[in-house]
PDB file of N, CA and C in Angstrom:
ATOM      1  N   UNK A   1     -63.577 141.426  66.709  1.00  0.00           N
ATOM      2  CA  UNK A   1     -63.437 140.440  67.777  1.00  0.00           C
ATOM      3  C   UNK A   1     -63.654 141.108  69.125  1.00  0.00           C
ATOM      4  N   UNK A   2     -63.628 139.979  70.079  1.00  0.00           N
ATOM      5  CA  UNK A   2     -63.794 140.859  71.369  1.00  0.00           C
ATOM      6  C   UNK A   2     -62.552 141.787  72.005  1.00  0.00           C
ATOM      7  N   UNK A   3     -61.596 141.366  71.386  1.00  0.00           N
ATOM      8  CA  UNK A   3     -60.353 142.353  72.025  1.00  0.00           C
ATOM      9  C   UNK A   3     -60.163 143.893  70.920  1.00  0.00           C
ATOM     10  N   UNK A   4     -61.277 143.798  69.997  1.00  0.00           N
ATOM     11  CA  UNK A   4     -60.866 144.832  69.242  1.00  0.00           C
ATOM     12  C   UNK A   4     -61.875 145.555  68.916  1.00  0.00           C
ATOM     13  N   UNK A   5     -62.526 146.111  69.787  1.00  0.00           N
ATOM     14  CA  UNK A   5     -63.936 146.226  68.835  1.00  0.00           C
ATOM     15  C   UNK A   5     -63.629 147.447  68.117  1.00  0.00           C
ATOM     16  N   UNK A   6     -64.765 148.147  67.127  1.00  0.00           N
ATOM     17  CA  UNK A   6     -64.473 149.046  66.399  1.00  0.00           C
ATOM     18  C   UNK A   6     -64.082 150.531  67.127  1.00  0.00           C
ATOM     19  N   UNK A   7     -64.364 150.498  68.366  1.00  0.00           N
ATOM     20  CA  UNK A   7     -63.853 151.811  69.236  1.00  0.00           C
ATOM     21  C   UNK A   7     -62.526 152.041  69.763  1.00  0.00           C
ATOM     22  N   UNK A   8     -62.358 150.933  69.383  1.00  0.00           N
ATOM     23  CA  UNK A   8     -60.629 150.702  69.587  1.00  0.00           C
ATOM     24  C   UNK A   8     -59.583 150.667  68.830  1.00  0.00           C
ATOM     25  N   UNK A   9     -60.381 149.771  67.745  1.00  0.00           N
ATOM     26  CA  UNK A   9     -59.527 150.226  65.982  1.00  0.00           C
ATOM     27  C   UNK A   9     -59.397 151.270  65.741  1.00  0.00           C
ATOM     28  N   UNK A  10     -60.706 152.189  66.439  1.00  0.00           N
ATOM     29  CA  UNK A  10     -60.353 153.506  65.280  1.00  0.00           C
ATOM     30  C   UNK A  10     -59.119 154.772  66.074  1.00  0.00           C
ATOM     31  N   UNK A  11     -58.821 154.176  67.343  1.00  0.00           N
ATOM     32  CA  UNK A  11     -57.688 155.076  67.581  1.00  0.00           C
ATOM     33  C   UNK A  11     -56.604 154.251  67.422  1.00  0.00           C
ATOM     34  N   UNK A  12     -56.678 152.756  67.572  1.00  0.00           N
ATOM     35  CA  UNK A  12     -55.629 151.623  67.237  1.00  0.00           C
ATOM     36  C   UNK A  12     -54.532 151.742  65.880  1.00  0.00           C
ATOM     37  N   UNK A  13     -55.557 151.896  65.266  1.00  0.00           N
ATOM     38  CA  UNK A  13     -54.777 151.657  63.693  1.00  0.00           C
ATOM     39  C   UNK A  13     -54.165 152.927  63.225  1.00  0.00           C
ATOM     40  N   UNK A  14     -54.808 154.085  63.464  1.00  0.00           N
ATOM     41  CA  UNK A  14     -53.937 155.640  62.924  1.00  0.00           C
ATOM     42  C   UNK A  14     -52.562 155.539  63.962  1.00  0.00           C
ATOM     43  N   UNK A  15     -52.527 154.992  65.122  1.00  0.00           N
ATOM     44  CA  UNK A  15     -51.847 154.562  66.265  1.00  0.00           C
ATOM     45  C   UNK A  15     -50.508 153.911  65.624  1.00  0.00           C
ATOM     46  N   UNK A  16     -51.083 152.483  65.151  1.00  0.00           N
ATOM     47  CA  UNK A  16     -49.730 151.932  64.822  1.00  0.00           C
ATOM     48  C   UNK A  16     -49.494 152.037  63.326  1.00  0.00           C
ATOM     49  N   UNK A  17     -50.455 152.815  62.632  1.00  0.00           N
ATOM     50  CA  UNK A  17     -49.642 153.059  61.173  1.00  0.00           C
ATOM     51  C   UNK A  17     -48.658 154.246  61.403  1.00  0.00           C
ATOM     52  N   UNK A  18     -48.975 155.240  62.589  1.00  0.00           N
ATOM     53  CA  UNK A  18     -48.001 156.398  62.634  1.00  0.00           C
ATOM     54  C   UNK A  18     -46.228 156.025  63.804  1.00  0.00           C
ATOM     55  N   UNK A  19     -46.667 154.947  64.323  1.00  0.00           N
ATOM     56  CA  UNK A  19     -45.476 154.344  64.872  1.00  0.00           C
ATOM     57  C   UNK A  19     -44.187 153.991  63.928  1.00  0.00           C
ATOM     58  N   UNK A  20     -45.331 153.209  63.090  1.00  0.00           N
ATOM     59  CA  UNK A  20     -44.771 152.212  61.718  1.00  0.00           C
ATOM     60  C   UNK A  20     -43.949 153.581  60.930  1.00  0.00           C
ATOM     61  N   UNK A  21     -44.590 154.166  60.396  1.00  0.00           N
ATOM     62  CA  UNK A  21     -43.962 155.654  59.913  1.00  0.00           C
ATOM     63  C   UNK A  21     -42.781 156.484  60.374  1.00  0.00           C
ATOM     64  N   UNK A  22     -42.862 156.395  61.973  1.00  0.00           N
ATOM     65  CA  UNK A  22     -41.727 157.427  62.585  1.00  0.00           C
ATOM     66  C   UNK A  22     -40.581 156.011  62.665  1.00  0.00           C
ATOM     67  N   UNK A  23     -40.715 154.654  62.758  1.00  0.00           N
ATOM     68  CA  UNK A  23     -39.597 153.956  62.571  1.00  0.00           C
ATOM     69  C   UNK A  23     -39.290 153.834  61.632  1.00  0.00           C
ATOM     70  N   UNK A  24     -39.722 153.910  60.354  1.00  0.00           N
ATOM     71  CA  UNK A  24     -39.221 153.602  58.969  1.00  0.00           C
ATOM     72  C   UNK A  24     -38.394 154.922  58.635  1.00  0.00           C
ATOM     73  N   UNK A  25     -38.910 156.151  59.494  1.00  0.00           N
ATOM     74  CA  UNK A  25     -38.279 157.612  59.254  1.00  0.00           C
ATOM     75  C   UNK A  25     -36.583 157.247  60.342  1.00  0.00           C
ATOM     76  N   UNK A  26     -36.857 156.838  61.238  1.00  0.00           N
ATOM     77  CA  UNK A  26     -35.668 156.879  62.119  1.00  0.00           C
ATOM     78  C   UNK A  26     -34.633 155.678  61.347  1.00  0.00           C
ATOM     79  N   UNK A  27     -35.515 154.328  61.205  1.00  0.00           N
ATOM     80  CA  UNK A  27     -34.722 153.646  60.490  1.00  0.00           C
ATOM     81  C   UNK A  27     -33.752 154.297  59.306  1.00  0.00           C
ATOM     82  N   UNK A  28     -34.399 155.265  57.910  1.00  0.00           N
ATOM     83  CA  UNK A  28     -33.375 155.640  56.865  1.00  0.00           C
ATOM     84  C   UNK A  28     -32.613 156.815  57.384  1.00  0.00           C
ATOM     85  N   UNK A  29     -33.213 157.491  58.216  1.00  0.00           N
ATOM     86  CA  UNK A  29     -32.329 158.637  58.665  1.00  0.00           C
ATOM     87  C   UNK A  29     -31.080 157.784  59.526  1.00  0.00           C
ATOM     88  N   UNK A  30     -30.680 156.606  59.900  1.00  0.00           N
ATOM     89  CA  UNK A  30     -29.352 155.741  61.115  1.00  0.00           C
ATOM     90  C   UNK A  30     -28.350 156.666  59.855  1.00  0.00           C
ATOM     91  N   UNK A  31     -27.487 156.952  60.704  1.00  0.00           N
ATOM     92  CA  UNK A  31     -25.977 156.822  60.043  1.00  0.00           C
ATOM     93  C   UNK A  31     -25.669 155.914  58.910  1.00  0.00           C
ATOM     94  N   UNK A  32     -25.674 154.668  59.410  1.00  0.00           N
ATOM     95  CA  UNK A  32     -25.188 153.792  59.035  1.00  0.00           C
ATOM     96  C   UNK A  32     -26.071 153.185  57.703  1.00  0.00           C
ATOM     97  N   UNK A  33     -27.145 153.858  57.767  1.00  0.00           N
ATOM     98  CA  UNK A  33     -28.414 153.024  56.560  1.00  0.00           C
ATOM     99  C   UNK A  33     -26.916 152.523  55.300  1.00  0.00           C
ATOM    100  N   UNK A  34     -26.393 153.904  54.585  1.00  0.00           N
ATOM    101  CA  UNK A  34     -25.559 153.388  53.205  1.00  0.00           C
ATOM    102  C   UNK A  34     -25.149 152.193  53.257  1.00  0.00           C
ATOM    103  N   UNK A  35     -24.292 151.947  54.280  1.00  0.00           N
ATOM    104  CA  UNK A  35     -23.323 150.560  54.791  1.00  0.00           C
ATOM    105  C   UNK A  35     -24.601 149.080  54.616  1.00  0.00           C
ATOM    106  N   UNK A  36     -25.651 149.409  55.013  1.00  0.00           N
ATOM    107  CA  UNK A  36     -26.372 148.295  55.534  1.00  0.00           C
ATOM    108  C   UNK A  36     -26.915 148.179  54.012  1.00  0.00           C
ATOM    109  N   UNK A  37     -27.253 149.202  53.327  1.00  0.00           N
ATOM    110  CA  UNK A  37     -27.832 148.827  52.184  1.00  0.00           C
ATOM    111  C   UNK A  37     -26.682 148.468  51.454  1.00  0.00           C
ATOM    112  N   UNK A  38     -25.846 148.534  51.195  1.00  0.00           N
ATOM    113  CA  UNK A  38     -24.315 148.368  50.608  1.00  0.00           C
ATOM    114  C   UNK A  38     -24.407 146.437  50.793  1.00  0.00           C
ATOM    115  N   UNK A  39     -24.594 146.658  51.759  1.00  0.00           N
ATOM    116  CA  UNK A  39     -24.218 145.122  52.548  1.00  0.00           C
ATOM    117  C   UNK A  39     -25.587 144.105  51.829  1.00  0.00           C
ATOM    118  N   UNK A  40     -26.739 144.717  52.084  1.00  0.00           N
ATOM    119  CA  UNK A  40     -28.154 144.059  51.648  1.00  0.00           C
ATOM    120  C   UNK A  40     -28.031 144.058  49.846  1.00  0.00           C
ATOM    121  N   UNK A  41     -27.782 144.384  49.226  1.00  0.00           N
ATOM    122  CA  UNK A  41     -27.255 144.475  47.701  1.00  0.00           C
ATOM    123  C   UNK A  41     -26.404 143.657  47.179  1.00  0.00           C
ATOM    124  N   UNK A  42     -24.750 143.209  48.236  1.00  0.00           N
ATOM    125  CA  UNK A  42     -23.982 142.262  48.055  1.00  0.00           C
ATOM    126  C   UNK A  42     -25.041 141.031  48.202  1.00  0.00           C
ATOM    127  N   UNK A  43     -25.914 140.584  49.222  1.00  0.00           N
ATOM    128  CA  UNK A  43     -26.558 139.518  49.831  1.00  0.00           C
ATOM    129  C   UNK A  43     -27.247 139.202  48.722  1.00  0.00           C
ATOM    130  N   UNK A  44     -28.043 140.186  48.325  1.00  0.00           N
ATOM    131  CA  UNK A  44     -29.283 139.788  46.850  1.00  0.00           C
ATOM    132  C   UNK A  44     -28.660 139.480  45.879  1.00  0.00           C
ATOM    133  N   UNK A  45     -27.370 140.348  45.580  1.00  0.00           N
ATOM    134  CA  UNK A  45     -26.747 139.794  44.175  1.00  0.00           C
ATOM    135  C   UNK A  45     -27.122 140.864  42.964  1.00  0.00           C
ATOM    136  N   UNK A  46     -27.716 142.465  43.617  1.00  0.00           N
ATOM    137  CA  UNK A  46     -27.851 143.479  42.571  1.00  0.00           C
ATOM    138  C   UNK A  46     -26.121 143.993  42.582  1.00  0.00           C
TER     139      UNK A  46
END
């Protein structure tokens, strides 16, 4: 498209797949992850 052309994807996307990565890393490293998954397990019903 015009807001994306391919010169832009190609630093775009290694861009926000490595964002996506360091939050999913900060996300399980919280303190608190056990509690929340504790809590998300009661909700599902495992």
């Amino acid at each position: 498209t015009a807001y994306f052309p391919r010169s832009r994807l190609l630093y775009l996307a290694p861009l926000t797949l490595g964002i996506g990565v360091v939050a999913l890393v900060v996300l399980v490293r919280h303190p608190l992850m056990p509690v929340y998954i504790d809590i998300l397990r009661k909700v599902v019903g495992y």
